[in-house]
Protein backbone atom coordinates (compact mmCIF):
# COMPACT_ATOMS: atom_id res chain seq x y z
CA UNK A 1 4.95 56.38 43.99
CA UNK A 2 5.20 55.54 47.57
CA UNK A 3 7.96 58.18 47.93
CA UNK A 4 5.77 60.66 46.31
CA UNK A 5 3.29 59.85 48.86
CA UNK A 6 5.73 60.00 51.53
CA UNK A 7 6.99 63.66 50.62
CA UNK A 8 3.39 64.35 50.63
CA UNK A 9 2.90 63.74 54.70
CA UNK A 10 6.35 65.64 55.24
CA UNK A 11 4.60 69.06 53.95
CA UNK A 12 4.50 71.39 56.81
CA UNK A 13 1.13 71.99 58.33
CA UNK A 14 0.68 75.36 56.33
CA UNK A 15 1.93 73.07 52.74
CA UNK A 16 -0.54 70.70 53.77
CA UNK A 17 -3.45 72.62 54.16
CA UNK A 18 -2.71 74.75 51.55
CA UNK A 19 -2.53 71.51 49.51
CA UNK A 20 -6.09 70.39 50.73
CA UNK A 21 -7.10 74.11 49.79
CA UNK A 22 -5.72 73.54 46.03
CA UNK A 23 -7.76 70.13 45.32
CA UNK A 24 -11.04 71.98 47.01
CA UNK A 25 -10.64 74.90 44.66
CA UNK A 26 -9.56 72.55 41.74
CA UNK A 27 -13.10 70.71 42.71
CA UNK A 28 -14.89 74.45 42.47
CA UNK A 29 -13.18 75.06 39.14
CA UNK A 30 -14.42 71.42 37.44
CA UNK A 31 -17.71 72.10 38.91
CA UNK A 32 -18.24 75.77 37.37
CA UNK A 33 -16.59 74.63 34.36
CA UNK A 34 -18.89 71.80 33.47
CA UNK A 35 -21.80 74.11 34.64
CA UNK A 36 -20.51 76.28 31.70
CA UNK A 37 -20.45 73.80 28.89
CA UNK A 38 -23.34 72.53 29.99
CA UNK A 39 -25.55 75.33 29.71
CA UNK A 40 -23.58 75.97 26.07
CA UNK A 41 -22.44 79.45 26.83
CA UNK A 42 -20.93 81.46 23.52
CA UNK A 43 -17.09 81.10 22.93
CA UNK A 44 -15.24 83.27 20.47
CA UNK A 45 -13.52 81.72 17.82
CA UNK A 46 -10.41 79.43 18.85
CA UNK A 47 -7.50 81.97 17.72
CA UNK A 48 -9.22 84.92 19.25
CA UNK A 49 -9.30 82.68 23.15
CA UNK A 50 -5.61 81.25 22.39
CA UNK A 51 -4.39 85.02 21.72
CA UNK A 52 -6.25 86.57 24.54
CA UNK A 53 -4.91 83.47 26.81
CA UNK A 54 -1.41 84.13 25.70
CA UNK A 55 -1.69 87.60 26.42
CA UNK A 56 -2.67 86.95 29.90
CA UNK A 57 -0.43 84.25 30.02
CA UNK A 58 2.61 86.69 29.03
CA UNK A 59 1.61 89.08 31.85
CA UNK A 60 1.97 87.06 34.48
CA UNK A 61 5.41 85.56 33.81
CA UNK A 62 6.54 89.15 33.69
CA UNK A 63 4.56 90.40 36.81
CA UNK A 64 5.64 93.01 38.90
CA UNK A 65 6.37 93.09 42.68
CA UNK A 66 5.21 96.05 45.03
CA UNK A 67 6.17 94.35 48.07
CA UNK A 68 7.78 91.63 48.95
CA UNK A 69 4.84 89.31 48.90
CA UNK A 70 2.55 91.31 46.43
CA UNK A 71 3.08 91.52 43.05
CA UNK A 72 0.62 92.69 39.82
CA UNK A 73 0.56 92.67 36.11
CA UNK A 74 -1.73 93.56 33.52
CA UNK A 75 -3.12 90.12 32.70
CA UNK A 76 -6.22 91.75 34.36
CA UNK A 77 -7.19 93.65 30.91
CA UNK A 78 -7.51 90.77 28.93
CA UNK A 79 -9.29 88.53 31.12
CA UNK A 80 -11.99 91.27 31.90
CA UNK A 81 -12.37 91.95 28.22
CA UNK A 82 -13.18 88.09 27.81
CA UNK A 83 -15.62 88.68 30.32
CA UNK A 84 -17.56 91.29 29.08
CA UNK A 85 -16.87 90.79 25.45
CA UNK A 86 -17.50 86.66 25.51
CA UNK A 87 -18.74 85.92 28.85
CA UNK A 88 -18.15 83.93 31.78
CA UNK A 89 -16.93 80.27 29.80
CA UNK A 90 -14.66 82.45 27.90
CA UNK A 91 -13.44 84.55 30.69
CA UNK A 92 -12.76 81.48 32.99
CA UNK A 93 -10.63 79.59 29.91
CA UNK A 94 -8.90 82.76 29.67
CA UNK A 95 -8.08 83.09 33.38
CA UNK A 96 -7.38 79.22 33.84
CA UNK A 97 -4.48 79.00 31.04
CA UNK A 98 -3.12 81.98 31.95
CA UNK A 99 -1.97 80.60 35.13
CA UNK A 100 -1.79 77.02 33.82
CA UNK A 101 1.07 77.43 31.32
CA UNK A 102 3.12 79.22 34.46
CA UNK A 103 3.99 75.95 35.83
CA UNK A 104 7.05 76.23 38.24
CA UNK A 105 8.02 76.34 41.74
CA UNK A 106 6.17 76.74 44.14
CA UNK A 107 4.30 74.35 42.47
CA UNK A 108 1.47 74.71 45.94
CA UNK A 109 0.80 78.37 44.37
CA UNK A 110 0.69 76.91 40.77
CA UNK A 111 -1.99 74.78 41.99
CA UNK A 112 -3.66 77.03 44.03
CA UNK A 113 -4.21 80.34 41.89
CA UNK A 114 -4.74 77.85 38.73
CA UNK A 115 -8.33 77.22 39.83
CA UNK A 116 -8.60 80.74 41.55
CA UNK A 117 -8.02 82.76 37.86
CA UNK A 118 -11.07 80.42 36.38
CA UNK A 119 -13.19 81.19 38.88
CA UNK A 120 -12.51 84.53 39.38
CA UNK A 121 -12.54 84.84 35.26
CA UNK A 122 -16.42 82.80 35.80
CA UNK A 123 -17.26 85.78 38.51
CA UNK A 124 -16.22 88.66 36.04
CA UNK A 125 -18.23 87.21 33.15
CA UNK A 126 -21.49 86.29 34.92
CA UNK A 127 -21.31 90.28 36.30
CA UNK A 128 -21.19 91.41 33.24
CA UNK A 129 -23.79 89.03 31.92
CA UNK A 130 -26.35 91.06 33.68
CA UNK A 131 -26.11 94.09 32.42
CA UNK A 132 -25.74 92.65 29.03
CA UNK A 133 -22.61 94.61 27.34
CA UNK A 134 -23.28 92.63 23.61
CA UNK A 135 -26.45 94.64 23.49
CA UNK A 136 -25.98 98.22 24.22
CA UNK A 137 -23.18 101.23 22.88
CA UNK A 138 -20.62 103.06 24.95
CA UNK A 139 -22.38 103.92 28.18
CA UNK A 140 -23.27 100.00 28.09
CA UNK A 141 -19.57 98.52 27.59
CA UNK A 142 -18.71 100.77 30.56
CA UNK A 143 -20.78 99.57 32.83
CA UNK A 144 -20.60 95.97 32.10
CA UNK A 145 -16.94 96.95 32.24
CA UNK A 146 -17.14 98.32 35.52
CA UNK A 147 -19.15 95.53 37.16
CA UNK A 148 -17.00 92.87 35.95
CA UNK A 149 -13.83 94.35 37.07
CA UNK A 150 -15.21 95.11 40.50
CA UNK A 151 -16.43 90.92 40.42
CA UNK A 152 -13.02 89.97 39.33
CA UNK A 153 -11.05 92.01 42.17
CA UNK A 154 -13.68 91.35 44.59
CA UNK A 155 -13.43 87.45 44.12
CA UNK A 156 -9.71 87.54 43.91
CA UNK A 157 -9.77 89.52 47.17
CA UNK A 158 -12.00 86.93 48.64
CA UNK A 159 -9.81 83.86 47.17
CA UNK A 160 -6.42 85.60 48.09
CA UNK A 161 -7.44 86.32 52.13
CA UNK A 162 -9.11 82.49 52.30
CA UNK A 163 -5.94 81.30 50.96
CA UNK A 164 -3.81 83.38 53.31
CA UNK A 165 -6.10 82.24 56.29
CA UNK A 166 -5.58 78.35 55.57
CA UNK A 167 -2.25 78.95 55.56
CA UNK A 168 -2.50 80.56 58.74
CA UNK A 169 -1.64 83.88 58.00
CA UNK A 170 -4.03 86.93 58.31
CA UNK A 171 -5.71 88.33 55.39
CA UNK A 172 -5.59 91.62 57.04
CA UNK A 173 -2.19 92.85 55.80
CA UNK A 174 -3.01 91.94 52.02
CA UNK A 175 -6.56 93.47 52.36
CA UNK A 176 -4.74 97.10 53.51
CA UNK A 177 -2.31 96.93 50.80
CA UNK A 178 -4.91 95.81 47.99
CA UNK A 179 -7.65 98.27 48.88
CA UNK A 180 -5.71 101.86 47.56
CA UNK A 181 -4.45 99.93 44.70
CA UNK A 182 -7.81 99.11 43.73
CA UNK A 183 -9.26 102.63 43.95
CA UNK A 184 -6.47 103.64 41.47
CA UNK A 185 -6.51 100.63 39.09
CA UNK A 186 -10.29 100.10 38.85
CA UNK A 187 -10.42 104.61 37.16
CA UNK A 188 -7.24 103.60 35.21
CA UNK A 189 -8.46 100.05 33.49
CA UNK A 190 -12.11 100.14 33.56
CA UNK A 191 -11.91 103.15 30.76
CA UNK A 192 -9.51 100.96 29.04
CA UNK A 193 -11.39 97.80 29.26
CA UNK A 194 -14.56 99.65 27.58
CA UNK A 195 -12.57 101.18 24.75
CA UNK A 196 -11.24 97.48 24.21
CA UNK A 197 -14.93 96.23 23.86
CA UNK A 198 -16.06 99.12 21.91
CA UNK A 199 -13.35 98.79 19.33
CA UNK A 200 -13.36 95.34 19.10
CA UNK A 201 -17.78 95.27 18.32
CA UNK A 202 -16.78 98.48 16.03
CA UNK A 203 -14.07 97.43 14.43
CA UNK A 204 -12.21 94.56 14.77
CA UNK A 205 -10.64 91.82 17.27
CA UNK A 206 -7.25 93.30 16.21
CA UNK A 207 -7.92 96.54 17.50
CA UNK A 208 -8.05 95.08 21.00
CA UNK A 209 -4.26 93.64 20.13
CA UNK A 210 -3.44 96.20 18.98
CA UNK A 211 -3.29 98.05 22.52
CA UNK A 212 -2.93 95.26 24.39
CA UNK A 213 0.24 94.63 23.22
CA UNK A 214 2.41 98.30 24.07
CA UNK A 215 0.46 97.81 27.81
CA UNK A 216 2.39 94.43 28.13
CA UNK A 217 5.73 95.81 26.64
CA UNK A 218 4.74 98.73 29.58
CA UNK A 219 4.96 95.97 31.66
CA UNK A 220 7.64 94.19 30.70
CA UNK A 221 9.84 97.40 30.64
CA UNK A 222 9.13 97.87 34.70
CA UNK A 223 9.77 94.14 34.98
CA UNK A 224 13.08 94.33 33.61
CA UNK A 225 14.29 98.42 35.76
CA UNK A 226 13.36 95.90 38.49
CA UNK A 227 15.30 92.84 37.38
CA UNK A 228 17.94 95.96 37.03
CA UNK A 229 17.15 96.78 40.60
CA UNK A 230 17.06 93.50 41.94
CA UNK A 231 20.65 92.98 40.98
CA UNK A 232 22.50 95.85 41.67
CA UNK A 233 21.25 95.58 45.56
CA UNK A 234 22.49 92.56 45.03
CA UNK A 235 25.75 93.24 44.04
CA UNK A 236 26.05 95.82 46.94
CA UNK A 237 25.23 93.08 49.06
CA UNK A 238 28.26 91.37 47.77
CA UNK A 239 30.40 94.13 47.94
CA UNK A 240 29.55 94.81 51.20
CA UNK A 241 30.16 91.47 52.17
CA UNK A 242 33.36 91.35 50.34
CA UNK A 243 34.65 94.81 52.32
CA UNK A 244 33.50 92.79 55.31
CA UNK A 245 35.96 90.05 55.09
CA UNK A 246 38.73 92.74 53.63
CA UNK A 247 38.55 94.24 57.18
CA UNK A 248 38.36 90.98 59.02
CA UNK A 249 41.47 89.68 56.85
CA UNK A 250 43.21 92.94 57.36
CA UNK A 251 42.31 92.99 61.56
CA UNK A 252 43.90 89.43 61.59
CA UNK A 253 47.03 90.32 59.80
CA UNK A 254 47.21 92.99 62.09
CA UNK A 255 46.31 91.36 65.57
CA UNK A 256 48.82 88.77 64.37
CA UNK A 257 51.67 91.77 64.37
CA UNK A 258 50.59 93.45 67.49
CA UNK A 259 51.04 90.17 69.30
CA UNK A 260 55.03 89.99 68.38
CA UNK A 261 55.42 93.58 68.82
CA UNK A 262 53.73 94.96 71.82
CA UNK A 263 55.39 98.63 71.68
CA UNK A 264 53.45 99.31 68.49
CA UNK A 265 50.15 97.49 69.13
CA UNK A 266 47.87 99.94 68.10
CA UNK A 267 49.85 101.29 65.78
CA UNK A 268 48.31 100.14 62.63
CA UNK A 269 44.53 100.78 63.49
CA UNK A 270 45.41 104.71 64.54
CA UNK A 271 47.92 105.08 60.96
CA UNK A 272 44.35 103.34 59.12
CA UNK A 273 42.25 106.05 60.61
CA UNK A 274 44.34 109.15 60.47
CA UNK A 275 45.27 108.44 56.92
CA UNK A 276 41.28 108.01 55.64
CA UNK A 277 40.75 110.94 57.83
CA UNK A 278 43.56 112.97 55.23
CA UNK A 279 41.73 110.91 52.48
CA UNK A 280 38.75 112.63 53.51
CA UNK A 281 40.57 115.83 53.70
CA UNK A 282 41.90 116.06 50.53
CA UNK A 283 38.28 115.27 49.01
CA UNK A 284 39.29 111.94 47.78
CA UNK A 285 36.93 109.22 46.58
CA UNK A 286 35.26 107.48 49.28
CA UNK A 287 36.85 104.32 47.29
CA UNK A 288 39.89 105.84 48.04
CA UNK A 289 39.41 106.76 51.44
CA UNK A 290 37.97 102.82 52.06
CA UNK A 291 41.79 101.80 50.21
CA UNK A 292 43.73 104.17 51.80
CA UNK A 293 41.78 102.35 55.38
CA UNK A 294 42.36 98.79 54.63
CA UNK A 295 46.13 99.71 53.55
CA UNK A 296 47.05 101.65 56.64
CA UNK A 297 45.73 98.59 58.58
CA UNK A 298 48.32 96.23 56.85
CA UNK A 299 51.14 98.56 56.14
CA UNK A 300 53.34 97.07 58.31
CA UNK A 301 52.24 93.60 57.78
CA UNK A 302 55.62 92.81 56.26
CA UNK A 303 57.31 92.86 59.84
CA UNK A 304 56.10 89.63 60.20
CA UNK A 305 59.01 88.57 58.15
CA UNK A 306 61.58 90.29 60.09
CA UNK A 307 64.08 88.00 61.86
CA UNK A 308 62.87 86.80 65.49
CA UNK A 309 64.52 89.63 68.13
CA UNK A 310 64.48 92.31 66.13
CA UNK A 311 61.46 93.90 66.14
CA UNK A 312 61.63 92.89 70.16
CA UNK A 313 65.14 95.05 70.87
CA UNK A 314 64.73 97.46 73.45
CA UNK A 315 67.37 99.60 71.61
CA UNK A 316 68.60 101.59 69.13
CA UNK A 317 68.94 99.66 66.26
CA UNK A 318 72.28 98.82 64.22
CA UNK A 319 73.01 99.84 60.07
CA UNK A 320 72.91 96.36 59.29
CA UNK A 321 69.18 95.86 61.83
CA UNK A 322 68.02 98.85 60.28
CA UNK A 323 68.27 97.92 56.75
CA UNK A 324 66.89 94.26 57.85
CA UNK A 325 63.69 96.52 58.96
CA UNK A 326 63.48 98.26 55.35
CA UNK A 327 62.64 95.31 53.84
CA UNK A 328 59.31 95.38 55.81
CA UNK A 329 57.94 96.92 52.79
CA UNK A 330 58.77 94.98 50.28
CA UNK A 331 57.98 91.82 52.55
CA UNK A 332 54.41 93.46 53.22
CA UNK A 333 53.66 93.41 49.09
CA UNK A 334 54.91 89.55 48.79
CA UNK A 335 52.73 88.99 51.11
CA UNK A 336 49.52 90.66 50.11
CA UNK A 337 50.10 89.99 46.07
CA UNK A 338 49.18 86.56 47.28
CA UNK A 339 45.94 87.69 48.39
CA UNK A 340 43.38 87.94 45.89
CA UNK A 341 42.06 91.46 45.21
CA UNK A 342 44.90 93.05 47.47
CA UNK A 343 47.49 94.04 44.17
CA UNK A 344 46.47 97.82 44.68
CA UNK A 345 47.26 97.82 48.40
CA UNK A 346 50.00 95.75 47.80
CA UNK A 347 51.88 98.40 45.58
CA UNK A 348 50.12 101.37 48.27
CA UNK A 349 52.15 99.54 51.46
CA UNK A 350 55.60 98.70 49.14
CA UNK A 351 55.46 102.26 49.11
CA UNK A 352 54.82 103.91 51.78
CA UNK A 353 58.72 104.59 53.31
CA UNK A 354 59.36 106.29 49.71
CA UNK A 355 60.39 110.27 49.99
CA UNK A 356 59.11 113.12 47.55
CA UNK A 357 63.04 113.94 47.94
CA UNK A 358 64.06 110.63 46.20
CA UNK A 359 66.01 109.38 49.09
CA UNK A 360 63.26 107.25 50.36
CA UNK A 361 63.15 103.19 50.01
CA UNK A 362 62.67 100.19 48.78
CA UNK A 363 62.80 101.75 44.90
CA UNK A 364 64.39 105.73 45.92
CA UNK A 365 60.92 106.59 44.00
CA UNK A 366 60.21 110.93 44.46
CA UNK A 367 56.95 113.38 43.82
CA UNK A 368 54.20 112.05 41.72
CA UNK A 369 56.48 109.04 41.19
CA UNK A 370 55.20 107.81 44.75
CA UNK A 371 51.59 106.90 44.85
CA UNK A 372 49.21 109.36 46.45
CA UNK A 373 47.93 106.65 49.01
CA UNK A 374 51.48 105.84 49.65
CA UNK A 375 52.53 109.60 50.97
CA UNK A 376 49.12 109.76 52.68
CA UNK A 377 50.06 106.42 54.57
CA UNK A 378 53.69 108.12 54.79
CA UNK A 379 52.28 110.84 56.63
CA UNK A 380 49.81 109.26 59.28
CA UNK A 381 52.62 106.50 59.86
CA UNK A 382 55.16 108.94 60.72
CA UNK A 383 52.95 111.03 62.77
CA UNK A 384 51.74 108.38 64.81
CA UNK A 385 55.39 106.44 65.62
CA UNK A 386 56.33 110.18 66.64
CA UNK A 387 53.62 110.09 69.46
CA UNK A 388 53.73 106.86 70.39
CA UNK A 389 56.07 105.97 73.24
CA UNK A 390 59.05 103.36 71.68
CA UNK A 391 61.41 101.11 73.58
CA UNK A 392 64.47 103.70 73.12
CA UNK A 393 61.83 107.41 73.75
CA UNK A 394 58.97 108.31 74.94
CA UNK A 395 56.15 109.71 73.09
CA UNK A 396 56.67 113.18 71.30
CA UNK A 397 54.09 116.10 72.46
CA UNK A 398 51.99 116.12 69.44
CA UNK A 399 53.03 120.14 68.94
CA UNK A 400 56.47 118.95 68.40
CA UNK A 401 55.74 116.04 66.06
CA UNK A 402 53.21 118.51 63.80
CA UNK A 403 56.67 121.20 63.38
CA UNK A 404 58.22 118.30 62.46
CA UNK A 405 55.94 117.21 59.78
CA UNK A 406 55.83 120.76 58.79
CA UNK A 407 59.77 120.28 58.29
CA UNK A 408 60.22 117.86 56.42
CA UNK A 409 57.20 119.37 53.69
CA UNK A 410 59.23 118.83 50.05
CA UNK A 411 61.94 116.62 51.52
CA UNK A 412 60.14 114.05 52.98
CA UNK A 413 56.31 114.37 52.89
CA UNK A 414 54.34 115.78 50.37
CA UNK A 415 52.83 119.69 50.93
CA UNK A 416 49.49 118.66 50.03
CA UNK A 417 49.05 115.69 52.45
CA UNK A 418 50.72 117.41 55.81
CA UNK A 419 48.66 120.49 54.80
CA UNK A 420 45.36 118.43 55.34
CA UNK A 421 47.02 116.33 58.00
CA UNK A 422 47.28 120.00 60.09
CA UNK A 423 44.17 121.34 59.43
CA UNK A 424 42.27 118.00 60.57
CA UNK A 425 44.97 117.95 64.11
CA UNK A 426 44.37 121.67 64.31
CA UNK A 427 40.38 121.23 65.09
CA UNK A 428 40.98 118.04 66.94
CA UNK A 429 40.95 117.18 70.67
CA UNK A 430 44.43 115.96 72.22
CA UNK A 431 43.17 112.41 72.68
CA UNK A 432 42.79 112.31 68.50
CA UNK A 433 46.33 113.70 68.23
CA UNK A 434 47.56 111.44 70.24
CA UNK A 435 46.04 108.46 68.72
CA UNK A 436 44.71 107.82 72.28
CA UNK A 437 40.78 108.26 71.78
CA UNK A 438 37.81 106.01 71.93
CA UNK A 439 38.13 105.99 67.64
CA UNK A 440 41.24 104.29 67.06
CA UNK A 441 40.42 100.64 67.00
CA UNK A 442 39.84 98.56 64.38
CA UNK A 443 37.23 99.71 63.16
CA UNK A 444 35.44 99.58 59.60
CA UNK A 445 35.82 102.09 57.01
CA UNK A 446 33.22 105.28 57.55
CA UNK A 447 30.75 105.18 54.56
CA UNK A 448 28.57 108.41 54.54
CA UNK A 449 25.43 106.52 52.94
CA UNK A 450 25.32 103.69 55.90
CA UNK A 451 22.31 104.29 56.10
CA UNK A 452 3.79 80.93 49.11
CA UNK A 453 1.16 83.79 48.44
CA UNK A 454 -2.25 84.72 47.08
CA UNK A 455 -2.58 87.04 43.85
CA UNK A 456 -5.39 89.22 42.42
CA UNK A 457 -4.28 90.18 38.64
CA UNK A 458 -4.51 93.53 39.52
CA UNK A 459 -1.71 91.60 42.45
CA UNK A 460 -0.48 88.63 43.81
CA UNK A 461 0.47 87.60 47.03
CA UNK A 462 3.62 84.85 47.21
CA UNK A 463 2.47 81.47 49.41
């Protein structure tokens, strides 16, 4: 008990007014309640208030948001019928339980908007009372209708901007949001509302059920498209999050490589770009072109392996050192099978020294044998070493380096990849083709589409 009362003085000074708010309203709700039976005002019969109640109740649970601290549902037709149809005892059960069954967090709004639906149920039926819908036809219903609902939202809108000042917020934000909703729900459910009363003192209670019940299903079907909604940005949150730490994994790998081998810092970043760039090109996925990214970033990770000197010799290398430095490949996929998600790159970089010709390594694989990704890579990789200055030459002119991608079309490289290669170097500046402009760093993939609360039942603001 003590702790309870404890937890009660570490409420925040919004909570605790807010919480001093609740037992004032839950006062006003006793009070108007006992004023009710008191003054023995008609009830339906039990059945008819429990279905009209659990109908209200229904709507609420499945409310729906229009912002992100207003939300509405349909709970308002019921509890206006009451009000018109029953009065203002009925009316204020209705709207009490409604809210009363929804008990979970925040429990503050629970307690708050508890007491607000009976009072603003009270409001709705004593408006009506006046103009005295159980004696008249049509023309009466509507009106009684149209009074009530205006006494319901009115209240509410009262209740919700008190609540919202206690809490020290302004009411001013809710009030501009409410106000066009209003002018389009009080000429859609006021109609409604009097066809509800007309059929039920015409025909039957049932009749009122009876459409009632495909309004909440209405409901409950744009309650779920947003569930639906709700996670798939979700799950694009995730996924961008998880491409995120791809990148960052991949930039460490590759920072950790351009540290031991200082002639081809840089190396990996420009191969990443000009390879999504031929992605791009060749009018591949924008999955693919995010793959074929991440895998030119690590396709030489497996030179970490290499034995310490080697990748360090200011030479020309020997038969034996160069066929120490063709296992880069296949020490590049060890290394990133162990990484979860990375299989697919893993097989992209084991493969990207293999020839169309059949002569390339680790497996001798040729033509469609050799993954797409893997002669794209091929391509940008060889490109780029071409221009790049190395301990034993200096840096090709890029003219020279594009003739000799253009020779080695159908023995080495694939037609279709050097094709798109050339026409992207063809409209580029020198500093792209020589992997010497402001763009190749390590950068993330280029996506084309990067780009507790008051409630009136008609809406609801969260506290």
């Amino acid at each position: 008990m003590l702790r309870k009362v404890s937890a009660l003085f570490d409420l925040s000074p919004a909570d605790r007014r807010g919480a001093y708010w609740a037992v004032l309203l839950a006062a006003m709700a006793s009070g108007v309640g006992t004023a009710l039976l008191v003054t023995h005002s008609p009830l339906p019969s039990f059945w008819a208030l429990a279905v009209l109640a659990a109908v209200a109740a229904l709507a609420e649970r499945q409310a729906v948001w229009l912002t992100e601290r207003i939300q509405t549902s349909v709970s308002f037709l019921p509890l206006v019928f009451a009000a018109v149809a029953f009065g203002p005892l009925a009316a204020f059960i209705v709207g009490g339980a409604s809210h009363a069954v929804d008990f979970r967090r925040p429990y503050l709004r629970w307690a708050v908007y508890t007491p607000v639906r009976a009072l603003t149920g009270a409001s709705a039926g004593f408006a009506a009372a006046q103009v005295g819908a159980q004696h008249g036809g049509f023309t009466r219903y509507l009106a009684a209708s149209l009074v009530a609902s205006f006494a319901n939202i009115l209240s509410d809108g009262i209740f919700n901007c008190l609540t919202l000042l206690v809490r020290g917020s302004s009411g001013w934000a809710f009030a501009k949001t409410m106000l066009p909703l209003c002018l389009v729900y009080v000429p859609l459910y006021v109609p409604m509302v009097s066809l509800f009363v007309y059929g039920y003192y015409l025909y039957s209670f049932w009749i009122v059920i009876a459409f009632l019940v495909p309004a909440l299903a209405l409901q409950r079907l744009v309650h779920l498209y947003q569930e639906q909604r709700d996670a798939s940005r979700h799950l694009e949150g995730a996924n961008a999050r998880l491409r995120s730490a791809n990148l960052s994994f991949a930039t460490a790998l590759v920072a950790t490589l351009d540290a031991r081998d200082r002639y081809t810092a840089g190396h990996s970043a420009a191969v990443a770009i000009y390879a999504r760039d031929i992605a791009a090109r060749m009018g591949l996925s924008a999955a693919d072109q995010e793959l074929v990214h991440l895998a030119g970033l690590v396709h030489d990770v497996g030179k970490i392996g290499l034995p310490a000197g080697l990748l360090e010799k200011p030479g020309a290398l020997t038969l034996e050192e160069r066929r120490q430095m063709e296992r880069h490949s296949e020490i590049g996929e060890q290394i990133l099978r162990n990484v979860e998600d990375y299989s697919e790159i893993a097989s992209i970089v084991r493969h990207h020294h293999e020839r169309v010709d059949g002569l390339g390594y680790p497996d001798g694989l040729g033509g469609s044998e050799i993954p797409l990704l893997s002669r794209v890579i091929a391509v940008a990789d060889s490109y780029n070493a071409m221009t790049s200055d190395r301990p034993y030459r200096e840096a090709l002119p890029s003219r020279v380096a594009r003739l000799r991608l253009a020779q080695a079309v159908e023995s080495q490289f694939d037609t279709s990849v050097v094709a798109a290669f050339e026409a992207i170097l063809a409209a580029a500046d020198e500093a792209y083709r020589m992997g010497k402009s402001a763009d190749f760093a390590l950068t993330a993939p280029r996506r084309d589409d990067e780009e507790t609360t008051p409630s009136l039942r008609v809406a609801s603001v969260a506290i």
